[in-house]
N, C-alpha and C. Protein backbone atom coordinates (compact mmCIF):
# COMPACT_ATOMS: atom_id res chain seq x y z
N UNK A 1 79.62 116.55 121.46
CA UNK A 1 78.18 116.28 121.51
C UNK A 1 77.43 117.32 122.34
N UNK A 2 78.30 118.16 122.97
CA UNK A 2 77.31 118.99 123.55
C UNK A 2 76.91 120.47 122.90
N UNK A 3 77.37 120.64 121.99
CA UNK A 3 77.32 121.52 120.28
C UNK A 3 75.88 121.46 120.83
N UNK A 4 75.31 123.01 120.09
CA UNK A 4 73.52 123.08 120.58
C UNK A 4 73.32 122.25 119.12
N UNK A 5 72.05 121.86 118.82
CA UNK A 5 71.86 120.90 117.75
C UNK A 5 71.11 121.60 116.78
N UNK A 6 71.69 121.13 115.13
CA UNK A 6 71.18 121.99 114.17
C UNK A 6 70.24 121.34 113.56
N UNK A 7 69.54 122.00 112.78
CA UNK A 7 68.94 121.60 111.48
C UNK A 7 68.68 120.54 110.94
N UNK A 8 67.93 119.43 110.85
CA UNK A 8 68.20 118.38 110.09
C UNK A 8 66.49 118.24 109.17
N UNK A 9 66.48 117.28 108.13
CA UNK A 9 65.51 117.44 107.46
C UNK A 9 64.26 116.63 107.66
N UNK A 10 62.97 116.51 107.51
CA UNK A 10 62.10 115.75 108.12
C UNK A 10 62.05 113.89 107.66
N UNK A 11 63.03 114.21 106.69
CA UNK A 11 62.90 112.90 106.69
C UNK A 11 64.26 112.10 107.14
N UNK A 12 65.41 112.81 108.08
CA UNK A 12 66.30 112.28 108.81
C UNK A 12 65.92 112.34 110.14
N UNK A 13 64.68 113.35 110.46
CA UNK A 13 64.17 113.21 112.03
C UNK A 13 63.81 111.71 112.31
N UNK A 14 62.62 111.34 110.69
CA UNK A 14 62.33 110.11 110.71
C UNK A 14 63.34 109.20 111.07
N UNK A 15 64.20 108.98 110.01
CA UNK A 15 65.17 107.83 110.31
C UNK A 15 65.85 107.48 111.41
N UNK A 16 66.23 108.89 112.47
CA UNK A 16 66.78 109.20 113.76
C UNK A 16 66.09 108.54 114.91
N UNK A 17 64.56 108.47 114.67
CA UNK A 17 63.69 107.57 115.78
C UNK A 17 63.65 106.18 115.31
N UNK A 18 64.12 105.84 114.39
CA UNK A 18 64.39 104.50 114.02
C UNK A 18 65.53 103.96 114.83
N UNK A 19 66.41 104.58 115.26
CA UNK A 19 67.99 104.30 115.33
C UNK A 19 67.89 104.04 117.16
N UNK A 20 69.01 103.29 117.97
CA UNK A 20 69.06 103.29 118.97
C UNK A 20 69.32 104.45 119.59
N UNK A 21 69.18 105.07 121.07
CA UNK A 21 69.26 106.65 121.79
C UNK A 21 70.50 106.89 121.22
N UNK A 22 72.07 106.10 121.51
CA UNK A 22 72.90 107.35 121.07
C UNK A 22 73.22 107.39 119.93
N UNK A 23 73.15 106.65 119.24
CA UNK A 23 73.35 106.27 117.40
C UNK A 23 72.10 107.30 116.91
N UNK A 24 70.78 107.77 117.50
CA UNK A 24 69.92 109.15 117.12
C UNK A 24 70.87 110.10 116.93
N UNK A 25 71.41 110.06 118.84
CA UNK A 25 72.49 111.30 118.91
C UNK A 25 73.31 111.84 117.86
N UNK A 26 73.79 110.57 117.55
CA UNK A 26 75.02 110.55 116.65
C UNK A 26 74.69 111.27 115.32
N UNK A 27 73.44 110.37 114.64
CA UNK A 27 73.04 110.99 113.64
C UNK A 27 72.56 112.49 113.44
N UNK A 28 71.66 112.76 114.45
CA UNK A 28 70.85 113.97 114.30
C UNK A 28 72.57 115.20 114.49
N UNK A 29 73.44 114.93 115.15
CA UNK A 29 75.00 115.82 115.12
C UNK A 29 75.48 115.97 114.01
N UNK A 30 75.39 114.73 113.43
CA UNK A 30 76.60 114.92 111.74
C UNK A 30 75.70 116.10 110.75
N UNK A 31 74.24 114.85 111.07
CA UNK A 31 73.95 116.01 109.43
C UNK A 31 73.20 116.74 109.90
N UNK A 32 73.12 117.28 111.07
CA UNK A 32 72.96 118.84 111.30
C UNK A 32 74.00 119.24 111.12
N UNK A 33 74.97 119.40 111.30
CA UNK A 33 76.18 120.05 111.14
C UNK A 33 76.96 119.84 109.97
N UNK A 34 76.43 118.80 109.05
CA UNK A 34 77.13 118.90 108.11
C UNK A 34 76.17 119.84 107.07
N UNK A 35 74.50 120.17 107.35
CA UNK A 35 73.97 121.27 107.30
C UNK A 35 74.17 122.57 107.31
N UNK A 36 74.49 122.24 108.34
CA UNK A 36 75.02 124.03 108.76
C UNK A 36 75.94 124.38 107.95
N UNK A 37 77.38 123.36 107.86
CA UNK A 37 78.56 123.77 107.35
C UNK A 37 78.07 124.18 105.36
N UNK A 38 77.40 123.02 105.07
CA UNK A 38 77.34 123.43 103.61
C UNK A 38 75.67 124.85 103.17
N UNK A 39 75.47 124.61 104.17
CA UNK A 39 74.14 125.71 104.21
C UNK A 39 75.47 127.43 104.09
N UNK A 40 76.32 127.37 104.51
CA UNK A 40 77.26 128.47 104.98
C UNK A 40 77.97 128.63 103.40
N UNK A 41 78.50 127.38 102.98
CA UNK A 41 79.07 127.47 101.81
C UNK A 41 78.45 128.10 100.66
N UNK A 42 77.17 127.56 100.87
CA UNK A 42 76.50 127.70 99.19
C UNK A 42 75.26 129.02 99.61
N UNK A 43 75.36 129.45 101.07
CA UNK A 43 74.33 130.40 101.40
C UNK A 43 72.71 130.53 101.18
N UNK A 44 72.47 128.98 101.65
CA UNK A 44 71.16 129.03 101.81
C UNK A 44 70.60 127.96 103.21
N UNK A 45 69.29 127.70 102.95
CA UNK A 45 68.79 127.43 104.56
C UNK A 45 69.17 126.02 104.16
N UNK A 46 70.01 125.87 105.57
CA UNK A 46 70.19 123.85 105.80
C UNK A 46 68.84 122.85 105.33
N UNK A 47 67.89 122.98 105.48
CA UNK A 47 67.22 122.16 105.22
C UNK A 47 66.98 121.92 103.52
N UNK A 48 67.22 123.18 102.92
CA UNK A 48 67.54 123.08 101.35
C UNK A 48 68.47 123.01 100.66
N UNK A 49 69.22 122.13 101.63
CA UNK A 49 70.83 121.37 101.19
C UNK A 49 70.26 120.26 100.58
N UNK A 50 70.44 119.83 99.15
CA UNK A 50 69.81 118.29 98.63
C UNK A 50 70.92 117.47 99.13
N UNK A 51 71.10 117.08 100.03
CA UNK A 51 71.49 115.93 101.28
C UNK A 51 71.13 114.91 101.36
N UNK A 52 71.19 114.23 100.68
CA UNK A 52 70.50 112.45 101.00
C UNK A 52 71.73 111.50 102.30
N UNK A 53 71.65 111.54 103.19
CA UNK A 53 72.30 110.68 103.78
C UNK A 53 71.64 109.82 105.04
N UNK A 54 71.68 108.89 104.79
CA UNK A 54 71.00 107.83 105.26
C UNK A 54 71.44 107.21 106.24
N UNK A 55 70.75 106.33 107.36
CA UNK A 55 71.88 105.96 108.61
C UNK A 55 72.87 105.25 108.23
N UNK A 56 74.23 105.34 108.61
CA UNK A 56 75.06 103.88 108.35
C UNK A 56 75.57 103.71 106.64
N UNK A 57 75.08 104.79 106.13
CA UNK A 57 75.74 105.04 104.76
C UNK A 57 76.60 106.14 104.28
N UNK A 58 77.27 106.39 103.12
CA UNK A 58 77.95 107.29 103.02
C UNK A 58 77.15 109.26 102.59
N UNK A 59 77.23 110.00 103.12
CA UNK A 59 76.36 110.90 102.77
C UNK A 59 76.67 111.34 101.11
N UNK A 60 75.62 111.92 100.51
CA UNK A 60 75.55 112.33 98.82
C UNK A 60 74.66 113.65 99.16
N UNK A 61 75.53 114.26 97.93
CA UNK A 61 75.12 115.61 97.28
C UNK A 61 74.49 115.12 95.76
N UNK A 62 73.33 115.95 95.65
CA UNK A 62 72.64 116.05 94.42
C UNK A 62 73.47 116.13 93.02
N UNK A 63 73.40 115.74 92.23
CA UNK A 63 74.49 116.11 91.31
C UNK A 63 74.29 117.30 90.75
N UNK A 64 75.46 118.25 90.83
CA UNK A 64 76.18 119.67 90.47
C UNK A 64 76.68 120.21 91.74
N UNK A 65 76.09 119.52 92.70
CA UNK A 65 76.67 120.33 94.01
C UNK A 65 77.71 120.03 94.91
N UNK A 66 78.55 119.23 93.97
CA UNK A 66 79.80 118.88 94.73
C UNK A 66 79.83 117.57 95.38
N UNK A 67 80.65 117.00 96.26
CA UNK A 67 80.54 115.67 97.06
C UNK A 67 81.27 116.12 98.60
N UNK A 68 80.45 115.48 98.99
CA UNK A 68 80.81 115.38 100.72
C UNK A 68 81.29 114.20 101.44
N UNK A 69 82.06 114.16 102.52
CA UNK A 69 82.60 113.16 103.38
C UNK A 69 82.36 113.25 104.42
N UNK A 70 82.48 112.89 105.77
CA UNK A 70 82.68 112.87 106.84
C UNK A 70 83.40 111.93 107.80
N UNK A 71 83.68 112.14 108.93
CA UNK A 71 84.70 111.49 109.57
C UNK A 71 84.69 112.12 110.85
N UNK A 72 84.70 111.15 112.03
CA UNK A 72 84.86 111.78 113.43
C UNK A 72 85.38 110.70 114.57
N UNK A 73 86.10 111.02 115.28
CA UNK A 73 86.61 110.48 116.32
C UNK A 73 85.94 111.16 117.19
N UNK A 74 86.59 110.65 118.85
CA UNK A 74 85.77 110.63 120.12
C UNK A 74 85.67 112.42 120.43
N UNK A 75 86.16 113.17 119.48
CA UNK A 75 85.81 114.16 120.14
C UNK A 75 85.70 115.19 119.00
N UNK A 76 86.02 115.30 117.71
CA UNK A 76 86.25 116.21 116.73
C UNK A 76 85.26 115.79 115.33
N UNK A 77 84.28 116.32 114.70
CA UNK A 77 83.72 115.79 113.82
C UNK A 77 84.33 116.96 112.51
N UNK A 78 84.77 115.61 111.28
CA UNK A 78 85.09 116.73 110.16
C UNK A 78 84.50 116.86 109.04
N UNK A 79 83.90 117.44 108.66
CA UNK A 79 83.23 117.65 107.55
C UNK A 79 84.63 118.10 106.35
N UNK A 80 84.22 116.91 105.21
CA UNK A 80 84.85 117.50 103.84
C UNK A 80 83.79 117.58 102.91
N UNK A 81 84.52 118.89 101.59
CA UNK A 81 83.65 119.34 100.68
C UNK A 81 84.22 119.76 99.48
N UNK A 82 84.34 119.29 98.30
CA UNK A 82 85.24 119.00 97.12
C UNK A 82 84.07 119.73 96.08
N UNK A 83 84.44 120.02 94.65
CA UNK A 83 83.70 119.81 93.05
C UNK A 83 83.81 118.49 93.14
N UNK A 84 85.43 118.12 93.35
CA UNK A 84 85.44 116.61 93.29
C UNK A 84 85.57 115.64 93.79
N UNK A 85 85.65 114.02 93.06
CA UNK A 85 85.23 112.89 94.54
C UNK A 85 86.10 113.38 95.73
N UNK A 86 85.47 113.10 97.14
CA UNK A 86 86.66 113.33 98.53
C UNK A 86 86.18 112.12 98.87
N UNK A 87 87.47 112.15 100.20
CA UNK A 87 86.63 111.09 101.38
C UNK A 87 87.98 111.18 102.06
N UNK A 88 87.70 111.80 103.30
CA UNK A 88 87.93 111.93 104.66
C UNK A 88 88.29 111.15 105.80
N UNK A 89 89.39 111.14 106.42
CA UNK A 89 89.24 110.53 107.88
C UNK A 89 90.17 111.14 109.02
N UNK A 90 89.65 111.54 109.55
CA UNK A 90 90.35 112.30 111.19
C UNK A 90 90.53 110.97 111.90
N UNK A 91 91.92 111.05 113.16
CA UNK A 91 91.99 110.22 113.77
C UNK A 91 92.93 111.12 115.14
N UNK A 92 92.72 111.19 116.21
CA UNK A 92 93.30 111.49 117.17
C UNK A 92 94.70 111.29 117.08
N UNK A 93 95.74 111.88 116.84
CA UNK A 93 97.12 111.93 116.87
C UNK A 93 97.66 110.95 118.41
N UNK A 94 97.36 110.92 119.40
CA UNK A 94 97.89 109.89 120.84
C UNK A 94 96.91 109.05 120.63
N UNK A 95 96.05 108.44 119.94
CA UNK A 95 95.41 107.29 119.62
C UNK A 95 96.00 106.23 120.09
N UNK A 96 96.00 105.06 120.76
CA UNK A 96 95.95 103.82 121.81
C UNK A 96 95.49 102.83 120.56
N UNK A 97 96.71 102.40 119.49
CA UNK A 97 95.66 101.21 118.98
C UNK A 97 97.10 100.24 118.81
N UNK A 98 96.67 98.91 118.32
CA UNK A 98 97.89 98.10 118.09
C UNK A 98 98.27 97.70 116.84
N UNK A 99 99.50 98.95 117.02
CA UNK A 99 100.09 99.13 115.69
C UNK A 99 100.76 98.07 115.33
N UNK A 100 101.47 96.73 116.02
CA UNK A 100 101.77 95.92 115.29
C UNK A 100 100.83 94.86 114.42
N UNK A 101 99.88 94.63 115.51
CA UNK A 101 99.01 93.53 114.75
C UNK A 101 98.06 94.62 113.70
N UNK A 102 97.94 95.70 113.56
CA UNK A 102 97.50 96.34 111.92
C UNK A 102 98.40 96.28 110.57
N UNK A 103 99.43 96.85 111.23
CA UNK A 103 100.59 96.65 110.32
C UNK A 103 100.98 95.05 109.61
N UNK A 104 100.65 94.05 110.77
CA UNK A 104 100.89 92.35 110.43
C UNK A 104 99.42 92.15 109.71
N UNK A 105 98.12 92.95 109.42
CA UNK A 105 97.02 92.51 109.21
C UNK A 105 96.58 92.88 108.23
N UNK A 106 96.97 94.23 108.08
CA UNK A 106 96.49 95.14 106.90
C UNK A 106 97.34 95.77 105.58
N UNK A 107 98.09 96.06 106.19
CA UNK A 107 99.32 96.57 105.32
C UNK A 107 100.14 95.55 104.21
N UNK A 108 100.28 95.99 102.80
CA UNK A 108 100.90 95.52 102.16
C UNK A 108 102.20 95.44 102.29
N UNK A 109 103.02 94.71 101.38
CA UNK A 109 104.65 94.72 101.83
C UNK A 109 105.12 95.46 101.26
N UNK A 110 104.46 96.37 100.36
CA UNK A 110 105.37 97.69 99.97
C UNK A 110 105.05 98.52 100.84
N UNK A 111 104.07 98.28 101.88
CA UNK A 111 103.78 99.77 103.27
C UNK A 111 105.24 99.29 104.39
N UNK A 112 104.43 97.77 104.63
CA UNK A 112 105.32 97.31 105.39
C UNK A 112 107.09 97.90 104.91
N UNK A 113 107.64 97.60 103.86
CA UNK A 113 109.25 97.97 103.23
C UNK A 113 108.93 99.39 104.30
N UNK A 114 108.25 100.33 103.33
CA UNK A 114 108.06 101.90 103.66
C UNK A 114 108.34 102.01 104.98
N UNK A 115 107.65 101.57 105.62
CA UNK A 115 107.32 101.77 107.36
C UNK A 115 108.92 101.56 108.08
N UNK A 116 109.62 100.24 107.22
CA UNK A 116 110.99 100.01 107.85
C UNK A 116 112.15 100.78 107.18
N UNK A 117 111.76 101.82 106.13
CA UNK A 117 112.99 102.64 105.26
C UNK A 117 112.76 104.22 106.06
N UNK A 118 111.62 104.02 106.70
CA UNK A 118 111.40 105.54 107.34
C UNK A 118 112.14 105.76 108.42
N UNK A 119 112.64 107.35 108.23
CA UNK A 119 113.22 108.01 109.16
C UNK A 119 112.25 108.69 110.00
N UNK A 120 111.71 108.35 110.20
CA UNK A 120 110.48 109.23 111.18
C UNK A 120 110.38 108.30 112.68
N UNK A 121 110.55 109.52 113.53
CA UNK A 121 110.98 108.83 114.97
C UNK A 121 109.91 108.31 115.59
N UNK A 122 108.84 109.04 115.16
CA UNK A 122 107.27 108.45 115.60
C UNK A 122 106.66 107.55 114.69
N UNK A 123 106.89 106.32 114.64
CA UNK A 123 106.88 104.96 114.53
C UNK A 123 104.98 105.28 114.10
N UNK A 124 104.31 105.19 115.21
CA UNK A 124 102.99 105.12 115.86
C UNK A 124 102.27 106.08 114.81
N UNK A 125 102.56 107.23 114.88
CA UNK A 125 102.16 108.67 114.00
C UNK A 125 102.22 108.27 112.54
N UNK A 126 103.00 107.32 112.39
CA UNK A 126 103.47 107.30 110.73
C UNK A 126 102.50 106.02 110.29
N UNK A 127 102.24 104.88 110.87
CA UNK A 127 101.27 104.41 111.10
C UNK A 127 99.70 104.27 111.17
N UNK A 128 99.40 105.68 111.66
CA UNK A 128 98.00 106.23 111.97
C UNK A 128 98.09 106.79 110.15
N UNK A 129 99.10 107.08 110.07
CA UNK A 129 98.72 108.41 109.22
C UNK A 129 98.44 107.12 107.96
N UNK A 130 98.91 106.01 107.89
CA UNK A 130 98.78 105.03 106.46
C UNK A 130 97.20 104.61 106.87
N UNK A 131 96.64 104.64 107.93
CA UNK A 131 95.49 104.01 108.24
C UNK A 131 94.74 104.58 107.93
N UNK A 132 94.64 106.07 108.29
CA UNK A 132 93.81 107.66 107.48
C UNK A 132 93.39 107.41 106.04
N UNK A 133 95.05 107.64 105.29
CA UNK A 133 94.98 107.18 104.20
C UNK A 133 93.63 106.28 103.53
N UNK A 134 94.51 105.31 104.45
CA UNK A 134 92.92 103.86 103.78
C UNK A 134 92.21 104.90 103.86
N UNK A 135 91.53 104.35 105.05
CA UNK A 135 89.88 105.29 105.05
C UNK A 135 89.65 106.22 104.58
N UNK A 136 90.31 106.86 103.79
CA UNK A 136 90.06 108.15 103.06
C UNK A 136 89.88 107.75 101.91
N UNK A 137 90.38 106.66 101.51
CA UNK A 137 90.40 106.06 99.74
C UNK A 137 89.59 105.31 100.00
N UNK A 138 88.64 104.67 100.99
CA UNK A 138 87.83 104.09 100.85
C UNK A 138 86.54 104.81 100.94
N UNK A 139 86.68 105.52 101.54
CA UNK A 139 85.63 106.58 101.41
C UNK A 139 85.32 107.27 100.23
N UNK A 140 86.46 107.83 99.58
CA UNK A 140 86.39 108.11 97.83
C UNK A 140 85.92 107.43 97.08
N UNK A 141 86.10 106.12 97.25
CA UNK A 141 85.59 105.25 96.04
C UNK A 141 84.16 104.56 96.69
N UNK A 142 83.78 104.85 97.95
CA UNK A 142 82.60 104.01 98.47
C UNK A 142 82.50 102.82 98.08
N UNK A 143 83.69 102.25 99.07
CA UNK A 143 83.88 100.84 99.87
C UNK A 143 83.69 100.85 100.62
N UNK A 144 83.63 99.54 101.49
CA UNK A 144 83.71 99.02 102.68
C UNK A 144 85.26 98.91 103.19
N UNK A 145 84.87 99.23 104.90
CA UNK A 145 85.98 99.26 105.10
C UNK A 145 86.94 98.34 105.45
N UNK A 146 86.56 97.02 106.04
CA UNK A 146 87.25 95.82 106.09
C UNK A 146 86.65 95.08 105.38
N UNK A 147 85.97 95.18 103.66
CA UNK A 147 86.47 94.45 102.77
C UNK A 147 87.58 95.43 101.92
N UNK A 148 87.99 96.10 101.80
CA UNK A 148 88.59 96.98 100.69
C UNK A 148 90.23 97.22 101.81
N UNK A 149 90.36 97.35 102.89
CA UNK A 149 91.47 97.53 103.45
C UNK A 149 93.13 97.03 102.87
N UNK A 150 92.72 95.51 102.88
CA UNK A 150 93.81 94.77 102.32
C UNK A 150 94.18 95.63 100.98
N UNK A 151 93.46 95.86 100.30
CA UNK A 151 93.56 96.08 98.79
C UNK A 151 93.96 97.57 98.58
N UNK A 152 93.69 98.50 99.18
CA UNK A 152 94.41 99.93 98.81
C UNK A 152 95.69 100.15 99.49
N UNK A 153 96.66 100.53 98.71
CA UNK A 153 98.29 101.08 99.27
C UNK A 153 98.40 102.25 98.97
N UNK A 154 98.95 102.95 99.93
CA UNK A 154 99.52 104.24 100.01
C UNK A 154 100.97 104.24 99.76
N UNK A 155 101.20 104.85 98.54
CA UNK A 155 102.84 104.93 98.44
C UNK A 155 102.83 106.49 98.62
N UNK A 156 103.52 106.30 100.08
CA UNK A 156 103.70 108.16 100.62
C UNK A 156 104.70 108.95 99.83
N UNK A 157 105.94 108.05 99.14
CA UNK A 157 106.23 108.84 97.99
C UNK A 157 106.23 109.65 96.93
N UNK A 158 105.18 109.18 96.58
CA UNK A 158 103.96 109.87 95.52
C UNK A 158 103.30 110.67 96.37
N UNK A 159 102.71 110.55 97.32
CA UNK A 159 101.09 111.17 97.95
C UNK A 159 100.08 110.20 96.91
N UNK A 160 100.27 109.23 96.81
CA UNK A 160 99.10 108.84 95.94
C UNK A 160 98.61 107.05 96.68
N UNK A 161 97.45 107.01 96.17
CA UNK A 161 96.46 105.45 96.72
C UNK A 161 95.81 104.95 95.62
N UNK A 162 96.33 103.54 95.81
CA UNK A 162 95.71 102.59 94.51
C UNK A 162 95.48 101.23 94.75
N UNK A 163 93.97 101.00 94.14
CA UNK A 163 93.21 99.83 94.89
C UNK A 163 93.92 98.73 94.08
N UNK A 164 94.40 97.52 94.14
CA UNK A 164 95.37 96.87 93.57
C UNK A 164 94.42 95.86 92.63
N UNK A 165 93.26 95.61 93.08
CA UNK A 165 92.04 94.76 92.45
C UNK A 165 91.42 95.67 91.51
N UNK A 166 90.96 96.63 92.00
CA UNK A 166 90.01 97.48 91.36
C UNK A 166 90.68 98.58 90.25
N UNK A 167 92.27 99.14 90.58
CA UNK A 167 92.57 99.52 89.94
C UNK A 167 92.59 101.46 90.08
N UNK A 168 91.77 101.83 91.08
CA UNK A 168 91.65 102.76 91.15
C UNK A 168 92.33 103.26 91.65
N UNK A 169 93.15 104.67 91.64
CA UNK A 169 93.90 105.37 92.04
C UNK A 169 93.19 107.05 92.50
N UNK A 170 94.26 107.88 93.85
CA UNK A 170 93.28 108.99 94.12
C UNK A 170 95.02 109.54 94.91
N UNK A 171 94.69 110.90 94.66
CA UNK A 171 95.81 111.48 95.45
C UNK A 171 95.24 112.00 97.01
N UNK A 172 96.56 112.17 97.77
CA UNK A 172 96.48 111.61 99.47
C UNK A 172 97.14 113.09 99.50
N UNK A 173 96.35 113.59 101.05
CA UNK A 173 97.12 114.64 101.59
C UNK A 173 96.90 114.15 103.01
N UNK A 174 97.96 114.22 104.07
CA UNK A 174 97.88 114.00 104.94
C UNK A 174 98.62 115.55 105.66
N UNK A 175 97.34 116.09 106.87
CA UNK A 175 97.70 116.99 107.24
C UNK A 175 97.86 116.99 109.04
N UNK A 176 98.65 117.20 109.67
CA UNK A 176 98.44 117.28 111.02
C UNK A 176 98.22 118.63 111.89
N UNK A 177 96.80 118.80 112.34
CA UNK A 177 96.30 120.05 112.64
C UNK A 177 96.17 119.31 113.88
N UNK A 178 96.52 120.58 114.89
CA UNK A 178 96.32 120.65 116.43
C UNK A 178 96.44 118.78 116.79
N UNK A 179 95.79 118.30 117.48
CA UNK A 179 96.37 116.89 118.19
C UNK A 179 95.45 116.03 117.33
N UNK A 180 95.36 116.43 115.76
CA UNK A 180 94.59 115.24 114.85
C UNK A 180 95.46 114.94 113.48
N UNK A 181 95.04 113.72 113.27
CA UNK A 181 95.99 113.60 111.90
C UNK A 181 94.61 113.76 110.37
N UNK A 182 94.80 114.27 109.66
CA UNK A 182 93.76 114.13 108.80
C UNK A 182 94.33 114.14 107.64
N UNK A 183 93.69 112.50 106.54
CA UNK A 183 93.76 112.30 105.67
C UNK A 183 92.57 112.40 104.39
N UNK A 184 93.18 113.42 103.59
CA UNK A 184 92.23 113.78 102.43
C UNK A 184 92.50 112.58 100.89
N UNK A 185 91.63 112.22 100.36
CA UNK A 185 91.68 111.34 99.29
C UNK A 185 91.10 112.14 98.10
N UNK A 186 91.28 112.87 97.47
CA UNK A 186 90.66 113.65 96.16
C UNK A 186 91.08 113.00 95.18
N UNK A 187 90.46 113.10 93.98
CA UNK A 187 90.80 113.38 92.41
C UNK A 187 92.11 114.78 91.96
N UNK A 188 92.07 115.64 93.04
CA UNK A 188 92.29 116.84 92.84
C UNK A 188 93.60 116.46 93.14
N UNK A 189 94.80 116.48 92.94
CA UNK A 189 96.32 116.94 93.25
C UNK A 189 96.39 117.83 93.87
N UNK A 190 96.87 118.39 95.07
CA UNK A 190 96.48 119.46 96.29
C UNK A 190 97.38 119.92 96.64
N UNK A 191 97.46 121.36 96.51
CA UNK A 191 98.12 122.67 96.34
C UNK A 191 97.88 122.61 98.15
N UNK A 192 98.55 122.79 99.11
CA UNK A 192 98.18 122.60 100.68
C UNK A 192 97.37 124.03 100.97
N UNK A 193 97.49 124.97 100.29
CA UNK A 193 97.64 126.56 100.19
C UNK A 193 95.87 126.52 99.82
N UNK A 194 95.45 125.54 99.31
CA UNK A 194 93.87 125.10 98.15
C UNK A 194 92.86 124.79 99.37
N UNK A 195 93.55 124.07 100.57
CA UNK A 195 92.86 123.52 101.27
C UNK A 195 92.33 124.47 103.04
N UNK A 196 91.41 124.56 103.17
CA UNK A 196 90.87 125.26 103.93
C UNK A 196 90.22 124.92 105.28
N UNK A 197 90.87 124.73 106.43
CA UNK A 197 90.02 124.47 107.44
C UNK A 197 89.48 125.13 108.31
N UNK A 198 88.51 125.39 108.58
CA UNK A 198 87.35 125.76 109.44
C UNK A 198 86.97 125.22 110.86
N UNK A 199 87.36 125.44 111.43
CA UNK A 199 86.95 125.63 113.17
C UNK A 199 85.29 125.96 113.62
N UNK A 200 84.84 125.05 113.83
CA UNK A 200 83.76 125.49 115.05
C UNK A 200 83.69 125.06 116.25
N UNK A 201 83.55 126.36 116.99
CA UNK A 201 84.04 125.97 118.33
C UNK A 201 82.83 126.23 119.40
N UNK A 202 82.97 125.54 120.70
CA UNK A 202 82.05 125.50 121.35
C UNK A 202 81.32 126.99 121.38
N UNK A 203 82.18 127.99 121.39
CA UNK A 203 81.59 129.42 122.04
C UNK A 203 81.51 130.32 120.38
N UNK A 204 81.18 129.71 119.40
CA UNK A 204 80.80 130.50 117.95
C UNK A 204 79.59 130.25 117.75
């Protein structure tokens, strides 16, 4: 949050004085910066990004210009940017949450089987990373996130997520960069080599 602050459009300044002081904060950070980032992509001025994103909703691109996600924990904000559907979620890799009662709450019994056939010594990590997942397929299909939870499974076998009600299916990349876990949900089947991350850092 202490990023100098970018760009945003006059009618998210509006919505920003609607919002409580740090939930402004919050807002006026993302989609300035998720400004900046796609102003860079497509090489023109942030404010003539057709950006509709609204407080407390999922952000949208105009149609032809691709789809956007976002996702941020207490210290890292990530911007994703696809042709096709995405949806995103970063989560701090030493994350403090309670992995049993998620696992007893959320997880299906084919995660649950998974979780107990895995050879992976980090229990916790393997965990985070099915929770990403969700939120990344829920973000793709623009759900909610504790109504839709129960209902999407990640079979890490595949790399793939499928809403068991709805029917929908999306392929999963789960990547672990520096001390974050990040889960991508595309249409796209993902070449790791396809995918591109970008750093901005305090002193750029």
């Amino acid at each position: 949050m202490d990023l100098s602050p970018k760009i945003i459009s006059n009618q998210e300044e509006e919505w920003s004085r609607k919002l409580p002081e740090k939930k402004a904060q919050e807002y006026k950070y993302t989609r300035g910066l998720a400004r900046y980032a796609l102003s860079n992509l497509f090489n023109i001025e942030p404010k003539n990004i057709p950006l509709k994103a609204l407080p407390g909703e999922a952000p949208i691109l105009q149609k032809g210009w691709g789809y956007i996600s976002m996702s941020h924990c207490n210290d890292l904000l990530l911007i994703g940017w696809s042709p096709k559907k995405i949806g995103i979620d970063i989560e701090r890799s030493d994350r403090s949450f309670p992995s049993k009662k998620i696992v007893k709450r959320y997880f299906s019994d084919n995660e649950k089987q998974s979780l107990k056939n895995s050879n992976q010594s980090d229990i916790n990590t393997l965990i985070l990373s099915h929770w990403a997942a969700k939120e990344a397929s829920i973000k793709w299909h623009q759900g909610r996130l504790f109504q839709d939870l129960l209902f999407w499974e990640w079979d890490i076998s595949k790399n793939l997520a499928n809403h068991k009600i709805l029917g929908y299916k999306t392929n999963i990349e789960i990547i672990s960069y520096q001390k974050w876990i990040i889960a991508i949900a595309s249409d796209l089947i993902q070449d790791p080599q396809s995918i591109f991350i970008c750093s901005h850092e305090k002193n750029i």
